[in-house]
C-alpha atoms as a PDB file:
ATOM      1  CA  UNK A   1      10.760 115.655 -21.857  1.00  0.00           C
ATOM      2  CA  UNK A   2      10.424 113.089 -24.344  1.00  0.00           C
ATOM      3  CA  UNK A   3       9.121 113.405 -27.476  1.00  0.00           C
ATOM      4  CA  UNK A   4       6.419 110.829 -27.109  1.00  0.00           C
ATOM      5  CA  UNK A   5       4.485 110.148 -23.963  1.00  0.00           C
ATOM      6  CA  UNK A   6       3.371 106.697 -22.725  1.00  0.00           C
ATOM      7  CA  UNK A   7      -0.164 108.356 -22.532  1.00  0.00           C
ATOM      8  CA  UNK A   8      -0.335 110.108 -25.817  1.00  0.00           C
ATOM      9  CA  UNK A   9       0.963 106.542 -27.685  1.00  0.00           C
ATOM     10  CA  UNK A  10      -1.334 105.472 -30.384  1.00  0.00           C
ATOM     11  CA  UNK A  11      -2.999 101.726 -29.486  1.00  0.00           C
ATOM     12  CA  UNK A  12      -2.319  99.867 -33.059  1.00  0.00           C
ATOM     13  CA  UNK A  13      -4.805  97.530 -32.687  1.00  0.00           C
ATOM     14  CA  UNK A  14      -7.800 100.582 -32.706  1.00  0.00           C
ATOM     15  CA  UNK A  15      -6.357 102.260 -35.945  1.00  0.00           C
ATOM     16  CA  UNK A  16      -9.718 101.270 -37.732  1.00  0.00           C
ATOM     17  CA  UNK A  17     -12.463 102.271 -34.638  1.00  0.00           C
ATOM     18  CA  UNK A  18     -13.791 104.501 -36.267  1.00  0.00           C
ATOM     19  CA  UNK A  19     -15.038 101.665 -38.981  1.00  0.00           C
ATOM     20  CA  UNK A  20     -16.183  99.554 -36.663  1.00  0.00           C
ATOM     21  CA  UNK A  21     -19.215  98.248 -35.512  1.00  0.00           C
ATOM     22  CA  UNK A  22     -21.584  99.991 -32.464  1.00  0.00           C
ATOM     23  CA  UNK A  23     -20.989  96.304 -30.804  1.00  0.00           C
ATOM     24  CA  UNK A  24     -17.477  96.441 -31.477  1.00  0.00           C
ATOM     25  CA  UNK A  25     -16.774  99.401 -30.377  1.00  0.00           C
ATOM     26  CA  UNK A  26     -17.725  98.972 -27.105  1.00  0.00           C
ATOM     27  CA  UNK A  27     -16.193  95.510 -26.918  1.00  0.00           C
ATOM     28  CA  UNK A  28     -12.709  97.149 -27.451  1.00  0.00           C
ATOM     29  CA  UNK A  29     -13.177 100.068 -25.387  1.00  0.00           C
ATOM     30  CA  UNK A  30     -14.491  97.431 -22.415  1.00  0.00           C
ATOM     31  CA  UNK A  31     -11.375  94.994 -23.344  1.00  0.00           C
ATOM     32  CA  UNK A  32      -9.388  98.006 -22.329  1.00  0.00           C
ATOM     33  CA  UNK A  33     -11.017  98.802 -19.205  1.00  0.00           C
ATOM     34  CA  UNK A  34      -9.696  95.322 -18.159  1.00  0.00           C
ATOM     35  CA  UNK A  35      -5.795  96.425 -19.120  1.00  0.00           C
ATOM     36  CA  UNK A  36      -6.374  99.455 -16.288  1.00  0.00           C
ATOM     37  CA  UNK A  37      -7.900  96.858 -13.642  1.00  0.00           C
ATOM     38  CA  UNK A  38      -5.046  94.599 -14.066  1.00  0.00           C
ATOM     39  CA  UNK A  39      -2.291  97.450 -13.910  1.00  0.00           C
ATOM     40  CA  UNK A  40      -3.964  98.667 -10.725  1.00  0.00           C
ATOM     41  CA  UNK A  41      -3.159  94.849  -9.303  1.00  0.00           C
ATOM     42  CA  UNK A  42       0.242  95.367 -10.240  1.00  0.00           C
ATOM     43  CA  UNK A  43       0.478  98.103  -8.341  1.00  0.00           C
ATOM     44  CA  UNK A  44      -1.249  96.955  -4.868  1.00  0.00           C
ATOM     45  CA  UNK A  45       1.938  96.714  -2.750  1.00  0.00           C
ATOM     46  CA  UNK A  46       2.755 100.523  -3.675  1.00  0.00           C
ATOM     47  CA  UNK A  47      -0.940 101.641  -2.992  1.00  0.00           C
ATOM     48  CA  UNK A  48      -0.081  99.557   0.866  1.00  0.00           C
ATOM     49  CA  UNK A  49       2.387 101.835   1.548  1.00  0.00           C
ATOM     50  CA  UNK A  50       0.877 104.898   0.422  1.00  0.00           C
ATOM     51  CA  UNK A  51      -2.075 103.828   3.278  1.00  0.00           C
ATOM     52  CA  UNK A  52       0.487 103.477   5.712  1.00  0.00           C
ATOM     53  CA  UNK A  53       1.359 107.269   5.268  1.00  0.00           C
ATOM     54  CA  UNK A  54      -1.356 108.585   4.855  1.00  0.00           C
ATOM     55  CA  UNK A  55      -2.781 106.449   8.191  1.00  0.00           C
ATOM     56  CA  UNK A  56      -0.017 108.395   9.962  1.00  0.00           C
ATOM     57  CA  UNK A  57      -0.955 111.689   9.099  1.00  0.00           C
ATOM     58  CA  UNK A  58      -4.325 111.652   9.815  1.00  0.00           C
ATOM     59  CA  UNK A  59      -3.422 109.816  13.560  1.00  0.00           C
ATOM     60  CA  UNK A  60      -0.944 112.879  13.835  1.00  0.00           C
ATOM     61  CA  UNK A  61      -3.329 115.515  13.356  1.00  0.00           C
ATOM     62  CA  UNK A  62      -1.718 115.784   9.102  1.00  0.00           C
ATOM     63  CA  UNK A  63      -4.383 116.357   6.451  1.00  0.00           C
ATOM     64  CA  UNK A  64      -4.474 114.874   3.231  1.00  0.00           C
ATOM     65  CA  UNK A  65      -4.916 117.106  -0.152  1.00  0.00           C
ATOM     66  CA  UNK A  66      -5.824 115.590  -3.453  1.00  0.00           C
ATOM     67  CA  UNK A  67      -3.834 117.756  -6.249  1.00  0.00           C
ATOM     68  CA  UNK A  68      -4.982 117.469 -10.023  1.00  0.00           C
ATOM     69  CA  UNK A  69      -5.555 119.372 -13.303  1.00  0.00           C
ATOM     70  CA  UNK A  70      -8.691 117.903 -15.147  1.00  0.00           C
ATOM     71  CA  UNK A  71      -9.492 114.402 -14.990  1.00  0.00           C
ATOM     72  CA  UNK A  72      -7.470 114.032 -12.406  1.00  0.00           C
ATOM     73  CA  UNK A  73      -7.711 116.674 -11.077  1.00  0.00           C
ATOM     74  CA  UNK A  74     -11.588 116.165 -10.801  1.00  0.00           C
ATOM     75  CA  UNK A  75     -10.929 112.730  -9.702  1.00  0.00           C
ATOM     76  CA  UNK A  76      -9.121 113.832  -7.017  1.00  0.00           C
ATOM     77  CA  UNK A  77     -12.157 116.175  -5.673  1.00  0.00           C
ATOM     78  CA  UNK A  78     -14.551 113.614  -5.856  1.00  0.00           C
ATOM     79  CA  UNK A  79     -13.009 111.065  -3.859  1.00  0.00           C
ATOM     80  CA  UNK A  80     -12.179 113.797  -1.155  1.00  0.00           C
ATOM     81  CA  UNK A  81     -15.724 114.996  -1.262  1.00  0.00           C
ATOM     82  CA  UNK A  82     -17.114 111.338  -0.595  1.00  0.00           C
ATOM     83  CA  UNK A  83     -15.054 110.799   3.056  1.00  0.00           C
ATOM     84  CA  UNK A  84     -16.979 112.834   5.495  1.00  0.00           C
ATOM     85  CA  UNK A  85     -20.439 111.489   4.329  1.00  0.00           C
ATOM     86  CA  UNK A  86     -19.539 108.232   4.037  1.00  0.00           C
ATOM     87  CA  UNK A  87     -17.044 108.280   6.935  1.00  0.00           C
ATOM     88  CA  UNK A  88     -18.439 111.018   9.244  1.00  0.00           C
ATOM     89  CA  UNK A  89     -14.588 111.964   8.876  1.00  0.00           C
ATOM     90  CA  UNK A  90     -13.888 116.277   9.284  1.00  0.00           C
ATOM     91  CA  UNK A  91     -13.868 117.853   5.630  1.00  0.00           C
ATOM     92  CA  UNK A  92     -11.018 120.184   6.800  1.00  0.00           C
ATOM     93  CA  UNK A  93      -8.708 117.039   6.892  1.00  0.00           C
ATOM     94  CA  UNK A  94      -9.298 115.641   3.424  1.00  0.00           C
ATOM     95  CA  UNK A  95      -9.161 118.017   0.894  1.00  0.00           C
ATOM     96  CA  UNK A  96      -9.153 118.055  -3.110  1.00  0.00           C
ATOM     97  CA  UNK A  97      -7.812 121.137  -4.922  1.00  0.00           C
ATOM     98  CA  UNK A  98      -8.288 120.972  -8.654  1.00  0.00           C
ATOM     99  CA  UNK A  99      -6.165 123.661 -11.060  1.00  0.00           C
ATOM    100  CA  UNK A 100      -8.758 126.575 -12.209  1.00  0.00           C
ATOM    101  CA  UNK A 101     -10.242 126.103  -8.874  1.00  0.00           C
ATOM    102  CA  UNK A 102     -14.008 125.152  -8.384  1.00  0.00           C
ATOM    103  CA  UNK A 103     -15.306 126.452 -11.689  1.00  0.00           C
ATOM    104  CA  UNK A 104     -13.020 123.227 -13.330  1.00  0.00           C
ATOM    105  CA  UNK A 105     -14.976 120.441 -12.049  1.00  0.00           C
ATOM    106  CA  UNK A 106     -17.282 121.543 -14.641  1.00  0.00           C
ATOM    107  CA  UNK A 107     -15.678 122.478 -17.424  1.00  0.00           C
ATOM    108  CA  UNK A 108     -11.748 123.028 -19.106  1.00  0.00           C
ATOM    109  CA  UNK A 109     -10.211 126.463 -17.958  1.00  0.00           C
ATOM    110  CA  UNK A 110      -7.570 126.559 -20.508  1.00  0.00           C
ATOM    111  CA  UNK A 111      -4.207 126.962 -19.188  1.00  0.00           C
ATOM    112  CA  UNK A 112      -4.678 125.904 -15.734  1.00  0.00           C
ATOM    113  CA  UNK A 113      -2.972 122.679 -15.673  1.00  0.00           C
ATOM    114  CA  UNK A 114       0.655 124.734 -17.005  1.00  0.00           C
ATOM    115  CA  UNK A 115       0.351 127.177 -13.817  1.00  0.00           C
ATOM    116  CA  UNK A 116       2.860 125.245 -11.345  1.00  0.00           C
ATOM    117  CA  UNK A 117       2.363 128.469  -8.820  1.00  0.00           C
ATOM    118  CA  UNK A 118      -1.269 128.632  -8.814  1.00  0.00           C
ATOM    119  CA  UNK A 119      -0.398 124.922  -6.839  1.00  0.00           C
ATOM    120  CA  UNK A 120       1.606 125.945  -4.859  1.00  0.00           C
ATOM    121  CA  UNK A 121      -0.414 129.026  -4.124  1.00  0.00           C
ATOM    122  CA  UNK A 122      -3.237 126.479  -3.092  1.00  0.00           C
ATOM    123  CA  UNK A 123      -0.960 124.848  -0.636  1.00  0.00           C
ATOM    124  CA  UNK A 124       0.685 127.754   0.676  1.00  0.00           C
ATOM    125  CA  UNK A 125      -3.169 129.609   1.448  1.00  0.00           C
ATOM    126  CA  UNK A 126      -4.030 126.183   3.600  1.00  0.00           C
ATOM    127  CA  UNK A 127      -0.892 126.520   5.427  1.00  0.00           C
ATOM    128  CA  UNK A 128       0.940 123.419   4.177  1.00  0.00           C
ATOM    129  CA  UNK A 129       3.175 121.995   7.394  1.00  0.00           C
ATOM    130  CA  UNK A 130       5.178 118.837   7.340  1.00  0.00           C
ATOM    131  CA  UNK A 131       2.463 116.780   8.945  1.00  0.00           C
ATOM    132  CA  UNK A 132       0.141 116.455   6.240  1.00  0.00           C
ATOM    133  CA  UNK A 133       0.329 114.489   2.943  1.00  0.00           C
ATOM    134  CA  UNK A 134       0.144 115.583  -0.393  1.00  0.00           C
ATOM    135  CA  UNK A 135      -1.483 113.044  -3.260  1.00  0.00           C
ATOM    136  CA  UNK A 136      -0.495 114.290  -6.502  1.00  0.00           C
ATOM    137  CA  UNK A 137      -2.673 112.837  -9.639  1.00  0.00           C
ATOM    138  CA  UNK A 138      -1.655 112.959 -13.142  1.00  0.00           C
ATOM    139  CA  UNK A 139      -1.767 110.580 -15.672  1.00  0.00           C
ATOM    140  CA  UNK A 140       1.257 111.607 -17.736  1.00  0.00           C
ATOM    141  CA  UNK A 141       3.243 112.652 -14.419  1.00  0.00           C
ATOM    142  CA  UNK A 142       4.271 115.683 -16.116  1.00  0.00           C
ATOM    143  CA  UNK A 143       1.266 118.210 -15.591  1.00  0.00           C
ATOM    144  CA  UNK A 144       2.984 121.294 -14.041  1.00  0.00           C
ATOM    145  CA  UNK A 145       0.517 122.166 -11.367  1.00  0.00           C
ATOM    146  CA  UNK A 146       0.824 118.329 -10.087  1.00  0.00           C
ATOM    147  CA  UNK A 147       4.549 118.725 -10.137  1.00  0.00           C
ATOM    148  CA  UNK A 148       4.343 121.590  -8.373  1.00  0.00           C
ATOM    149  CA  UNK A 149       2.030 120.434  -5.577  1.00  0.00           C
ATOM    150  CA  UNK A 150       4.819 118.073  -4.754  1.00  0.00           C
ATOM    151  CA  UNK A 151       7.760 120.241  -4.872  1.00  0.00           C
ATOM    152  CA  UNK A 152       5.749 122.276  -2.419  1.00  0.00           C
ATOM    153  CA  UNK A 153       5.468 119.538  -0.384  1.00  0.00           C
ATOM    154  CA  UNK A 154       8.861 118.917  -0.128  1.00  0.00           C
ATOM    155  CA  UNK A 155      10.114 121.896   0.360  1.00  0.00           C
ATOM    156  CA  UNK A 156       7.824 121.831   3.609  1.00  0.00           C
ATOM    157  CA  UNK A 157       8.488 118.313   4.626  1.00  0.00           C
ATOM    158  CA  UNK A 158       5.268 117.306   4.017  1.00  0.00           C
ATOM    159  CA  UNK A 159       4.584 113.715   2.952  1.00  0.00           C
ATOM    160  CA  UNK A 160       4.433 112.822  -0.883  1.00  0.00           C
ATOM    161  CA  UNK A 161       2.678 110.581  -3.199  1.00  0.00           C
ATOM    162  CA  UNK A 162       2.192 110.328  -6.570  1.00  0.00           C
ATOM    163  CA  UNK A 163      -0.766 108.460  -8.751  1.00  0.00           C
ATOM    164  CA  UNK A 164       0.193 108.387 -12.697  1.00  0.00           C
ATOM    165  CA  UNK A 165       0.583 105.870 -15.144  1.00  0.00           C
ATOM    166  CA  UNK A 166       4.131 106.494 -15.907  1.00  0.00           C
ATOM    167  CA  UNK A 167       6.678 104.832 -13.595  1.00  0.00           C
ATOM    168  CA  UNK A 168       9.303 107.162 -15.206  1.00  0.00           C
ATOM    169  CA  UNK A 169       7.910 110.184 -15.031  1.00  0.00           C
ATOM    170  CA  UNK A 170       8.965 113.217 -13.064  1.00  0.00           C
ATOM    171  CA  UNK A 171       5.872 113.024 -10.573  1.00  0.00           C
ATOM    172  CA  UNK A 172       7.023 109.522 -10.059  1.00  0.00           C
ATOM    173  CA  UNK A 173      10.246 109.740  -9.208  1.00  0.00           C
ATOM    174  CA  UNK A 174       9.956 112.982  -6.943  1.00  0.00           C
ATOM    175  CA  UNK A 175       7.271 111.227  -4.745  1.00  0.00           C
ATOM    176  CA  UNK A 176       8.167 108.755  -1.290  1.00  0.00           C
ATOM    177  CA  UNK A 177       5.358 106.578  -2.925  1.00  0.00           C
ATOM    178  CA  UNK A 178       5.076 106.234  -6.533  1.00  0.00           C
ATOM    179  CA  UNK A 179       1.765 104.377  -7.624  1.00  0.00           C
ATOM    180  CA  UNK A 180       1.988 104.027 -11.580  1.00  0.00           C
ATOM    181  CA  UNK A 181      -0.498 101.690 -12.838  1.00  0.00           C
ATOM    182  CA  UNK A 182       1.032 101.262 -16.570  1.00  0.00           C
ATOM    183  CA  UNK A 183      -2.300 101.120 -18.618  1.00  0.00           C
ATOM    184  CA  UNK A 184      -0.573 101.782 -21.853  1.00  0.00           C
ATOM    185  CA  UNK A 185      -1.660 103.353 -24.682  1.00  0.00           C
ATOM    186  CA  UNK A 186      -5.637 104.670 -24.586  1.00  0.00           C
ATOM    187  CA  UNK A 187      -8.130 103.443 -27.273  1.00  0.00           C
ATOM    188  CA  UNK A 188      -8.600 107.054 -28.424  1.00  0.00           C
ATOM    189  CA  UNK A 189      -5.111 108.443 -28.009  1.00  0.00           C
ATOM    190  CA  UNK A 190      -4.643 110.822 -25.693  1.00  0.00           C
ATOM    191  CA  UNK A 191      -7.911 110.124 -24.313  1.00  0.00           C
ATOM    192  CA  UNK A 192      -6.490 109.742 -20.865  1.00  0.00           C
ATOM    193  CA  UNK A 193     -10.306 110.486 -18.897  1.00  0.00           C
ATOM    194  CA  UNK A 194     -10.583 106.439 -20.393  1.00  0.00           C
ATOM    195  CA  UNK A 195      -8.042 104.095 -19.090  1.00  0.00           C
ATOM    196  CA  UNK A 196      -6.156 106.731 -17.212  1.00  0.00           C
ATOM    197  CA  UNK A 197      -8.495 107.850 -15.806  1.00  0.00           C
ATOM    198  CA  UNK A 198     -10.201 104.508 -14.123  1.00  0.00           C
ATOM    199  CA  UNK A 199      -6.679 103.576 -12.779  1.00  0.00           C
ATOM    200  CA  UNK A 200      -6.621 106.866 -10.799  1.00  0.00           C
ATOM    201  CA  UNK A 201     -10.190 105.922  -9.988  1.00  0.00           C
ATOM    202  CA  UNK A 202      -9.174 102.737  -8.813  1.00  0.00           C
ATOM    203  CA  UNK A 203      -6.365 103.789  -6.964  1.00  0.00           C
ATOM    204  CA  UNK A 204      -7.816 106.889  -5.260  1.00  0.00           C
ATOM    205  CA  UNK A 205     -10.701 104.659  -3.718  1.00  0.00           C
ATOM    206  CA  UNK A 206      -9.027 101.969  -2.686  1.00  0.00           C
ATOM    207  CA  UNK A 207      -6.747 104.545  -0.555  1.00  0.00           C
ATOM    208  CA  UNK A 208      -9.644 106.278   0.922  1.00  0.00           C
ATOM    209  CA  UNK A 209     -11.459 102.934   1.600  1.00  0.00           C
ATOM    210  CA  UNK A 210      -8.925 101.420   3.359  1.00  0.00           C
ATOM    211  CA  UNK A 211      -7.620 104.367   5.019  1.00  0.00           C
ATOM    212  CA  UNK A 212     -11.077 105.036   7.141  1.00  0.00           C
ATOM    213  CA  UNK A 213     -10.894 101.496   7.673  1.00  0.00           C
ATOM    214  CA  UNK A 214      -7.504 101.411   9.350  1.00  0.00           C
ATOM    215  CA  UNK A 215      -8.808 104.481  11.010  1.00  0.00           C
ATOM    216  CA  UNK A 216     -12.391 102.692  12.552  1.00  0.00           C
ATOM    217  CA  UNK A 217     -14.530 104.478  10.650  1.00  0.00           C
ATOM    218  CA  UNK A 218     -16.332 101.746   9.878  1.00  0.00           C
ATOM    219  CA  UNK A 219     -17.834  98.629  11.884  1.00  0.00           C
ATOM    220  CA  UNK A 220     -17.332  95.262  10.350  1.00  0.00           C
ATOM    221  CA  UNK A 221     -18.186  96.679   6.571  1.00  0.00           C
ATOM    222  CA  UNK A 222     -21.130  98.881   7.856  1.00  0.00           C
ATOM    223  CA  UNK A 223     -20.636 102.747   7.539  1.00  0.00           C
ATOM    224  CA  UNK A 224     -20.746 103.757  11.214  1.00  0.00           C
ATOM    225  CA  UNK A 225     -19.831 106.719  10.744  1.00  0.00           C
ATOM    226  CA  UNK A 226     -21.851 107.899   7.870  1.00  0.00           C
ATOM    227  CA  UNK A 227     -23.665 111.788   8.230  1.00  0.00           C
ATOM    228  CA  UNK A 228     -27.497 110.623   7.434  1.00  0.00           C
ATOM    229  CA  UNK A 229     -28.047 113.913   5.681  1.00  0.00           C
ATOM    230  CA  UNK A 230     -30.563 112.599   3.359  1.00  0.00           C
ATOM    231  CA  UNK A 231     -34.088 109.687   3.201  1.00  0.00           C
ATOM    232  CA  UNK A 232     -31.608 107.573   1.603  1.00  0.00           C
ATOM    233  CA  UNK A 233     -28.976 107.387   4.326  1.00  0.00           C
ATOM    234  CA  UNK A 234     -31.527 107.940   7.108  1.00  0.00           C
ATOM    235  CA  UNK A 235     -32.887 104.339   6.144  1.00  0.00           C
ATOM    236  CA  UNK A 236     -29.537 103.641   6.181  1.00  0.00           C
ATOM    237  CA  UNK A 237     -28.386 104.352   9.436  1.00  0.00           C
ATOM    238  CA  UNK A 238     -31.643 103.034  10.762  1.00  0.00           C
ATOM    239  CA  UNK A 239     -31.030  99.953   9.530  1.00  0.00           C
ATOM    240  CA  UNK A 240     -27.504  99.887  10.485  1.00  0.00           C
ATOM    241  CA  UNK A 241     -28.282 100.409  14.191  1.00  0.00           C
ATOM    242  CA  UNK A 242     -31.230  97.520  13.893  1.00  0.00           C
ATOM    243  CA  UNK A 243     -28.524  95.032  12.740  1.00  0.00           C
ATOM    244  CA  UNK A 244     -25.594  95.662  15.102  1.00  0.00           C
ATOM    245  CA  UNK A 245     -27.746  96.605  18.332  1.00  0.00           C
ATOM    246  CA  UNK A 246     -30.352  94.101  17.699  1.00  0.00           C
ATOM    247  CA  UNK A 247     -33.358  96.164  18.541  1.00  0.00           C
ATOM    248  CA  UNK A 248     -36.253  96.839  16.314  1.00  0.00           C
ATOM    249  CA  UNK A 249     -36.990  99.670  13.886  1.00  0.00           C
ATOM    250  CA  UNK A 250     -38.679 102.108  15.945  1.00  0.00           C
ATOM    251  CA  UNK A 251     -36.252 101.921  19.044  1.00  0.00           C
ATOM    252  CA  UNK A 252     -33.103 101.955  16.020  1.00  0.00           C
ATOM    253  CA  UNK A 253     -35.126 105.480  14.930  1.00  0.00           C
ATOM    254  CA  UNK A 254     -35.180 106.788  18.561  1.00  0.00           C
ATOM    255  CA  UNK A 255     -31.993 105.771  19.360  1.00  0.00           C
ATOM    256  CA  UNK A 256     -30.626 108.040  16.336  1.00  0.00           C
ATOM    257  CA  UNK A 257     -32.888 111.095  17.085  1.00  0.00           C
ATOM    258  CA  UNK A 258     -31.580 110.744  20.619  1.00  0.00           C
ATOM    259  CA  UNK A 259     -28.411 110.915  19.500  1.00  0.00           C
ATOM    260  CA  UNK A 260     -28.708 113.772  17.166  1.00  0.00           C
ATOM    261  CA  UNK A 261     -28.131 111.635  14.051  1.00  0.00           C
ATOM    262  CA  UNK A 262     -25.105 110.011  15.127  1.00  0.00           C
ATOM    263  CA  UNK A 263     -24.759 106.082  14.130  1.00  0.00           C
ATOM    264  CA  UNK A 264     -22.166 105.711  16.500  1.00  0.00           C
ATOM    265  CA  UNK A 265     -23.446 107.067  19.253  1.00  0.00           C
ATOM    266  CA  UNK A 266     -26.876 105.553  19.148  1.00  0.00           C
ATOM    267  CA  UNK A 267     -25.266 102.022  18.824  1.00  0.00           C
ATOM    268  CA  UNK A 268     -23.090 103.269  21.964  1.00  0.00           C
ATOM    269  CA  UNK A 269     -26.464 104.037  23.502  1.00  0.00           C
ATOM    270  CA  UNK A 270     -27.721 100.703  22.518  1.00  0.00           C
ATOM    271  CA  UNK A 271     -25.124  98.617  24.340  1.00  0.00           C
ATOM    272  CA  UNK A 272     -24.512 100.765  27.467  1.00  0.00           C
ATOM    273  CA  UNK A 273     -28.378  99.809  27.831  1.00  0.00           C
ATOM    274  CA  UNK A 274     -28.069  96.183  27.868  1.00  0.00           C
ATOM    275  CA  UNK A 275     -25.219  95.824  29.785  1.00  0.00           C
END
């Protein structure tokens, strides 16, 4: 391992932040949030092919896990956690596993991230098998548990991808797909929950975006599919059905009790009446 990481590099131009001005301050750190945007860009074609395989998959009955320690890790659990409300997509086929298990999305468990078997582990209990996909996060590519996930995959034949931001690192170069936005060196060093961090961001929802959109889960850029599970969404899907179908409010609201909450089914409904 080297003796200096891209991520823990020291940003020169930030040696005096902590002199600087509220105003300032958040005019650098929002300069740098611009440096992760435009490494994500530079990335694109990768983050196409990584949609391709995970489209596959899915179509072949695969699942998709989300592996991380912290930040990532975390990262990784909340974009999993947003597909089956959003997309009315199964839970049990996108799935985020975080190192230190649930009780990390809240708060460090030291040590976690340097237990490569505990990953494996968490594969191995869900039955790994060569038709799902494993999405490894890590912004140095060199957390152990991350490493781990894929090596796991591998040795399974499941499909591999990696999201870091080092092009070099081992995570990179033991994936199929290597997505390695290069943000450089973070504003506080180290910090990698900063730029690091909104790359994987960035990456992770532009993969499950345009996944469920390859997939049809969503109808023009309406969500179609969405579980109305709350007033918010119920409105929603109401108003969904009233635009596509055509009809009015009240018929929109009948149309999605009749169908037991379904969007897609109620604007089936809808057009197998006026044909």
């Amino acid at each position: 391992m080297p003796d200096r990481l891209l991520t823990e590099a020291v940003l020169e131009s930030a040696r005096d932040l902590d002199r600087r001005s509220t105003a300032d301050v958040l005019r650098a750190v929002h300069d740098q949030d611009a440096v992760a945007l435009r490494a994500v860009e530079a990335v694109l074609p990768h983050i196409e092919h990584a949609v391709d395989v995970l489209v596959l998959a899915l179509q072949g009955g695969g699942r998709w896990f989300n592996v991380g320690a912290g930040t990532s890790g975390r990262l990784g659990v909340a974009d999993a956690a947003e597909v089956p409300p959003t997309f009315g997509y199964p839970a049990d086929r996108v799935i985020g596993l975080i190192a230190g298990g649930p009780r990390a999305m809240m708060g460090a468990v030291e040590g976690a991230e340097d237990d490569p078997e505990a990953a494996r582990a968490a594969l191995r209990d869900r039955d790994l098998v060569p038709g799902d996909a494993v999405v490894a996060l890590s912004a140095s590519g060199r957390t152990p548990y991350a490493v781990a996930a894929l090596e796991e995959a591998h040795s399974v034949g499941a499909r591999r991808i990696a999201i870091c931001c080092d092009p070099a690192s081992p995570l990179a170069t033991m994936a199929e797909v290597a997505i390695a936005p290069v943000v450089g060196p973070e504003i506080i060093a180290g910090s990698t929950r900063m730029k690091g961090g909104l790359a994987q961001k960035m990456v992770l929802h532009l993969l499950s975006t345009t996944v469920m959109v390859r997939l049809g889960r969503v109808e023009g850029n309406l969500m179609t599919n969405l579980h109305p599970a709350s007033r918010k969404l119920r409105r929603r899907a109401v108003e969904i059905v009233m635009s596509l179908a055509k009809v009015e409010r009240e018929r929109a609201e009948c149309l999605i009790e009749e169908a037991h909450g379904s969007v897609h089914d109620a604007l089936a409904r809808a057009r197998n009446e006026k044909r």
